[in-house]
N, C-alpha and C. Protein backbone atom coordinates (compact mmCIF):
# COMPACT_ATOMS: atom_id res chain seq x y z
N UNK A 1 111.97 127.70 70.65
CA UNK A 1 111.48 126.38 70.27
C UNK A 1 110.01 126.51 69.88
N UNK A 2 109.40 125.76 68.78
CA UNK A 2 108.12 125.76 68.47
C UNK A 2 107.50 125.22 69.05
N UNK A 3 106.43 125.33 69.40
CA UNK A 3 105.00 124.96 69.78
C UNK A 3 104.79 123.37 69.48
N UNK A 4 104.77 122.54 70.43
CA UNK A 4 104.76 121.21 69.61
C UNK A 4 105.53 120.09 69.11
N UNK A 5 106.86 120.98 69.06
CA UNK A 5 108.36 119.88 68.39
C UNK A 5 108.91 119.86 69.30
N UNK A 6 109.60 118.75 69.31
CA UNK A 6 110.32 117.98 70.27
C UNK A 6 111.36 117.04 69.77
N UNK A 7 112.39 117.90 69.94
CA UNK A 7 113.82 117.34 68.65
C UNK A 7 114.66 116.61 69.73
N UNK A 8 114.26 116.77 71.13
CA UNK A 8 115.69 115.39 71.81
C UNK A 8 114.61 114.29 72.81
N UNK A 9 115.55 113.37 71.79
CA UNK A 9 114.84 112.01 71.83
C UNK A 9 115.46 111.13 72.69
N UNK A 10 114.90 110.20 73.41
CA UNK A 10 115.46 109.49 74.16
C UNK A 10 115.87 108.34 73.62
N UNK A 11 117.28 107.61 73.66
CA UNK A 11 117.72 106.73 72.79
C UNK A 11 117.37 105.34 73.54
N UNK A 12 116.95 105.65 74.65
CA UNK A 12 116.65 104.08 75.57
C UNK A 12 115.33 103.60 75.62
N UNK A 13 114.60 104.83 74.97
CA UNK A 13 112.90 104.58 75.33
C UNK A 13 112.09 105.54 73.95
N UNK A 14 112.90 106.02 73.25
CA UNK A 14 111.39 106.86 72.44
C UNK A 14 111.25 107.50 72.68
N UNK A 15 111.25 108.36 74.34
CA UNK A 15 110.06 109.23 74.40
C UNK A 15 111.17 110.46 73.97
N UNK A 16 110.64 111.56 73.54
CA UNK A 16 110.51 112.81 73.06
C UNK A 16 110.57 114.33 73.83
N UNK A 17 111.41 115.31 74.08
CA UNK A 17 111.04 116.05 74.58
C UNK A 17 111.31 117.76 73.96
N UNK A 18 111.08 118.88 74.54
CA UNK A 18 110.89 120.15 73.91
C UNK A 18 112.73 120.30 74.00
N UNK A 19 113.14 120.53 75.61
CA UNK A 19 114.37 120.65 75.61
C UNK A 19 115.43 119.94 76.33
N UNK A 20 116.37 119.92 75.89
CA UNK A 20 117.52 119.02 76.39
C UNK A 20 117.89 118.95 78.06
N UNK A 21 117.73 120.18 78.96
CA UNK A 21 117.16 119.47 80.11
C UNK A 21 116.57 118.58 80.83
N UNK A 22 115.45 118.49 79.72
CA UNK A 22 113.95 117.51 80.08
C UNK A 22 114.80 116.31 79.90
N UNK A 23 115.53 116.09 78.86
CA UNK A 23 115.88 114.98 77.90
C UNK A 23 117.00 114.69 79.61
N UNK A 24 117.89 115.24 79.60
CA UNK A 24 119.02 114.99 80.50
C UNK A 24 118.17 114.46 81.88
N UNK A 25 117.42 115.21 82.30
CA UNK A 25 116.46 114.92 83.93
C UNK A 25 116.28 113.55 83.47
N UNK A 26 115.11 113.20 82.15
CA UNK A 26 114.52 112.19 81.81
C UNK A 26 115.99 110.49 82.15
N UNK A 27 116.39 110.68 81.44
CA UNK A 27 118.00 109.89 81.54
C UNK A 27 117.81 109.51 82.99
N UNK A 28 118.43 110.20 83.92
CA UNK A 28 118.21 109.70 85.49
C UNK A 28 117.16 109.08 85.83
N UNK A 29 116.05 109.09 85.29
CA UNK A 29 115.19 107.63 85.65
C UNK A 29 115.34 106.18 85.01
N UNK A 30 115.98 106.20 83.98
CA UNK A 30 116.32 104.96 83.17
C UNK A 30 117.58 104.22 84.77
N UNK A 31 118.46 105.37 85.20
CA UNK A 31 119.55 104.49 85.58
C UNK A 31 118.78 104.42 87.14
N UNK A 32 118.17 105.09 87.91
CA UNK A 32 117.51 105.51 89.37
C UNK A 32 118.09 106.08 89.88
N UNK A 33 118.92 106.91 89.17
CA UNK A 33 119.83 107.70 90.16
C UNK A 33 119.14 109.23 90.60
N UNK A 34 119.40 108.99 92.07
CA UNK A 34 119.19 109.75 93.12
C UNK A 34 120.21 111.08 93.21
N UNK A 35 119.99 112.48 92.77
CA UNK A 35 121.64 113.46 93.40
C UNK A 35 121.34 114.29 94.54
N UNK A 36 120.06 114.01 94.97
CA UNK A 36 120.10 114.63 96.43
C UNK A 36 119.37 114.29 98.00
N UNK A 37 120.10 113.97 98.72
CA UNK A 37 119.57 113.46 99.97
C UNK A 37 119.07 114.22 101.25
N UNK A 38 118.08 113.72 101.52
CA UNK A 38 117.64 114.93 102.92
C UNK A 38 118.46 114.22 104.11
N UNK A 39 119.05 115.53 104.76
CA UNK A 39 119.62 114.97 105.74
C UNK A 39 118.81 115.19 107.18
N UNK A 40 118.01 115.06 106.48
CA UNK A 40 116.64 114.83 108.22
C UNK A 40 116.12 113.44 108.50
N UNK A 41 116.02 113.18 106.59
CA UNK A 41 114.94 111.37 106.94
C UNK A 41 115.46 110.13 105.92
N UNK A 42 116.51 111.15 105.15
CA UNK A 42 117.34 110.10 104.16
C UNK A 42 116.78 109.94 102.90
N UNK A 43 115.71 110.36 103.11
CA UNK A 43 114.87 110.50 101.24
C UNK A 43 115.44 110.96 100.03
N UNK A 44 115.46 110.41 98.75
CA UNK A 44 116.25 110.92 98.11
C UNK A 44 115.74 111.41 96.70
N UNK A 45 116.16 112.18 95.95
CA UNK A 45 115.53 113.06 95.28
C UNK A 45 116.30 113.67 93.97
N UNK A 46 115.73 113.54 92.79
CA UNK A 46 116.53 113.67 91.50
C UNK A 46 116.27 115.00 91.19
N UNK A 47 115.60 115.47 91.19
CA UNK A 47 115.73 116.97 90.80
C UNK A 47 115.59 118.26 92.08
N UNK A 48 116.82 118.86 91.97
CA UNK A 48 116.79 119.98 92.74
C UNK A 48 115.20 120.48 93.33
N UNK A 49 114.55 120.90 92.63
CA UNK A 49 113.16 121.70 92.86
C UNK A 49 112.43 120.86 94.00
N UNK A 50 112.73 119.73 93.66
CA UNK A 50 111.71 118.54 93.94
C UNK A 50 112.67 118.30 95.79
N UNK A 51 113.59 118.44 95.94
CA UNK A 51 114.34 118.39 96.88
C UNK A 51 114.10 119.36 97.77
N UNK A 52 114.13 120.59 97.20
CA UNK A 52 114.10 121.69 98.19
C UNK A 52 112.66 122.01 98.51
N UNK A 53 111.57 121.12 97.59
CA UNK A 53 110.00 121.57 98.53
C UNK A 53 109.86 120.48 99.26
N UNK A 54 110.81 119.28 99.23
CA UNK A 54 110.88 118.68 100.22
C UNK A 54 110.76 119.25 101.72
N UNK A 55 112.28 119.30 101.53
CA UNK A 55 113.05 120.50 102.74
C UNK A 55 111.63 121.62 103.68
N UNK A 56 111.43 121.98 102.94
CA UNK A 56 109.92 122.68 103.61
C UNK A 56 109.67 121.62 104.41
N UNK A 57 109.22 120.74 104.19
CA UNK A 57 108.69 119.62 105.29
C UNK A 57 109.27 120.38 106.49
N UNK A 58 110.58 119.96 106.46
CA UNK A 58 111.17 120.07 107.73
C UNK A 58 111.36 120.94 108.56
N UNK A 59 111.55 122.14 107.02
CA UNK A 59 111.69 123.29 108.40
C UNK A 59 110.54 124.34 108.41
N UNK A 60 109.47 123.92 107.87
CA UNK A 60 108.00 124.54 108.21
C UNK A 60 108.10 125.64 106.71
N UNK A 61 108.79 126.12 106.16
CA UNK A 61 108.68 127.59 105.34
C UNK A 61 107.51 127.34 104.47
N UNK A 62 107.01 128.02 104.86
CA UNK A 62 105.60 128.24 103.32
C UNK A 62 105.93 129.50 102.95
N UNK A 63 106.13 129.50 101.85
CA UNK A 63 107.08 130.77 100.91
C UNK A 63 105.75 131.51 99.75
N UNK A 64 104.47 130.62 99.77
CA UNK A 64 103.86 130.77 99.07
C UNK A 64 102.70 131.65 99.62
N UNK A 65 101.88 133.23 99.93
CA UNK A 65 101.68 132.98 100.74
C UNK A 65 99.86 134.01 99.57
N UNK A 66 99.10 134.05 99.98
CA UNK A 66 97.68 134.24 99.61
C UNK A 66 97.50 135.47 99.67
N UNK A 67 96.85 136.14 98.55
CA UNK A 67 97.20 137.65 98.76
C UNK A 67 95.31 137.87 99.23
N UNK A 68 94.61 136.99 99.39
CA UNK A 68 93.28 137.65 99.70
C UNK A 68 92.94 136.50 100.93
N UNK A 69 93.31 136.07 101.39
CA UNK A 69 93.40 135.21 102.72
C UNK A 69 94.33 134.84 103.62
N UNK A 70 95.24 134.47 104.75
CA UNK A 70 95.67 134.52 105.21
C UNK A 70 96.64 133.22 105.62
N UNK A 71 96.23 132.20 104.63
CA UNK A 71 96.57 130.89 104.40
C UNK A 71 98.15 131.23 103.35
N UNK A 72 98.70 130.35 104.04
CA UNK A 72 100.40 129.93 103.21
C UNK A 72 100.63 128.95 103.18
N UNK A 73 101.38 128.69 101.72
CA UNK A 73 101.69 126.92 101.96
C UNK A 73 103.07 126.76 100.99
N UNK A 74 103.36 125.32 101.21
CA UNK A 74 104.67 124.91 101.28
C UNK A 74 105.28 124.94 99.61
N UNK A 75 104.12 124.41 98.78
CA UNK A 75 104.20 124.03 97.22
C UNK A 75 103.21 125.44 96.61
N UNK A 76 103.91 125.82 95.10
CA UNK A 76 103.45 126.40 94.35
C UNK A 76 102.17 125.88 93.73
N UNK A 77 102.16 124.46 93.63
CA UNK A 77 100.98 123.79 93.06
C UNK A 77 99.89 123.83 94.26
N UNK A 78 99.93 124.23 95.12
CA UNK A 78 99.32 123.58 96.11
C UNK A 78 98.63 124.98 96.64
N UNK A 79 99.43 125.86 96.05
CA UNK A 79 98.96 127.64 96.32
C UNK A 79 97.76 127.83 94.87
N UNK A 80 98.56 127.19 93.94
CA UNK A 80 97.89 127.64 92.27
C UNK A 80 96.52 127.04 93.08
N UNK A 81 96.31 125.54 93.33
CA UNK A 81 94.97 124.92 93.06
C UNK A 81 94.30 125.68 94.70
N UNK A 82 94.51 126.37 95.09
CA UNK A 82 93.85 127.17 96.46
C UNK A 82 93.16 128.40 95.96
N UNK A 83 94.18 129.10 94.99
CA UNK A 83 93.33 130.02 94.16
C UNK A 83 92.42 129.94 93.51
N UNK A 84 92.64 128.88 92.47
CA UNK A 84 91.65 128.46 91.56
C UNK A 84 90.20 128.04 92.06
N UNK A 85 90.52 127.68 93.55
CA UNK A 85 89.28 126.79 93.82
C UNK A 85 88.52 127.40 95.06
N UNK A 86 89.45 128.47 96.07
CA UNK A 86 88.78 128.89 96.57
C UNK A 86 88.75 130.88 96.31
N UNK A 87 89.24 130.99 95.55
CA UNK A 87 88.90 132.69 94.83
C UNK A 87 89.19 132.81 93.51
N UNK A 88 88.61 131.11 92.96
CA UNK A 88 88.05 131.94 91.09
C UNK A 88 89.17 132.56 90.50
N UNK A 89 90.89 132.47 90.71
CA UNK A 89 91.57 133.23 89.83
C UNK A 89 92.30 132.13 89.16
């Protein structure tokens, strides 16, 4: 796919995306549908990814873990902005 184009369109709203995943995920917010539930606190959750760094909550795993400090944490985003901000990479 090119740089920039965005050939599947959403027929309920306009918006635009690179690939038909995005387009399909996107869809489940028009209707609110929920396909996965924690069975610890009942929270519910449309995309897989988003479900399972849930799940960390519960059962402690920080999978992410610091190769020049000794700190681990639960989210990839949450490791990226630790690097960036506390060792400059």
């Amino acid at each position: 796919i090119f740089s920039g184009i965005k050939p599947y369109v959403c027929t309920r709203c306009n918006s635009t995306f690179t690939r038909q995943h995005s387009l399909n995920y996107h869809l489940l917010t028009h209707d609110n549908i929920h396909r996965f539930k924690c069975e610890s606190c009942g929270r519910m959750f449309r995309h897989p990814s988003h479900f399972k760094e849930h799940n960390r909550k519960h059962t402690g795993e920080t999978p992410f873990l610091c190769t020049d400090c000794p700190l681990k944490f639960r989210t990839k985003n949450t490791y990226k902005r630790h690097m960036k901000t506390k060792h400059g990479k």
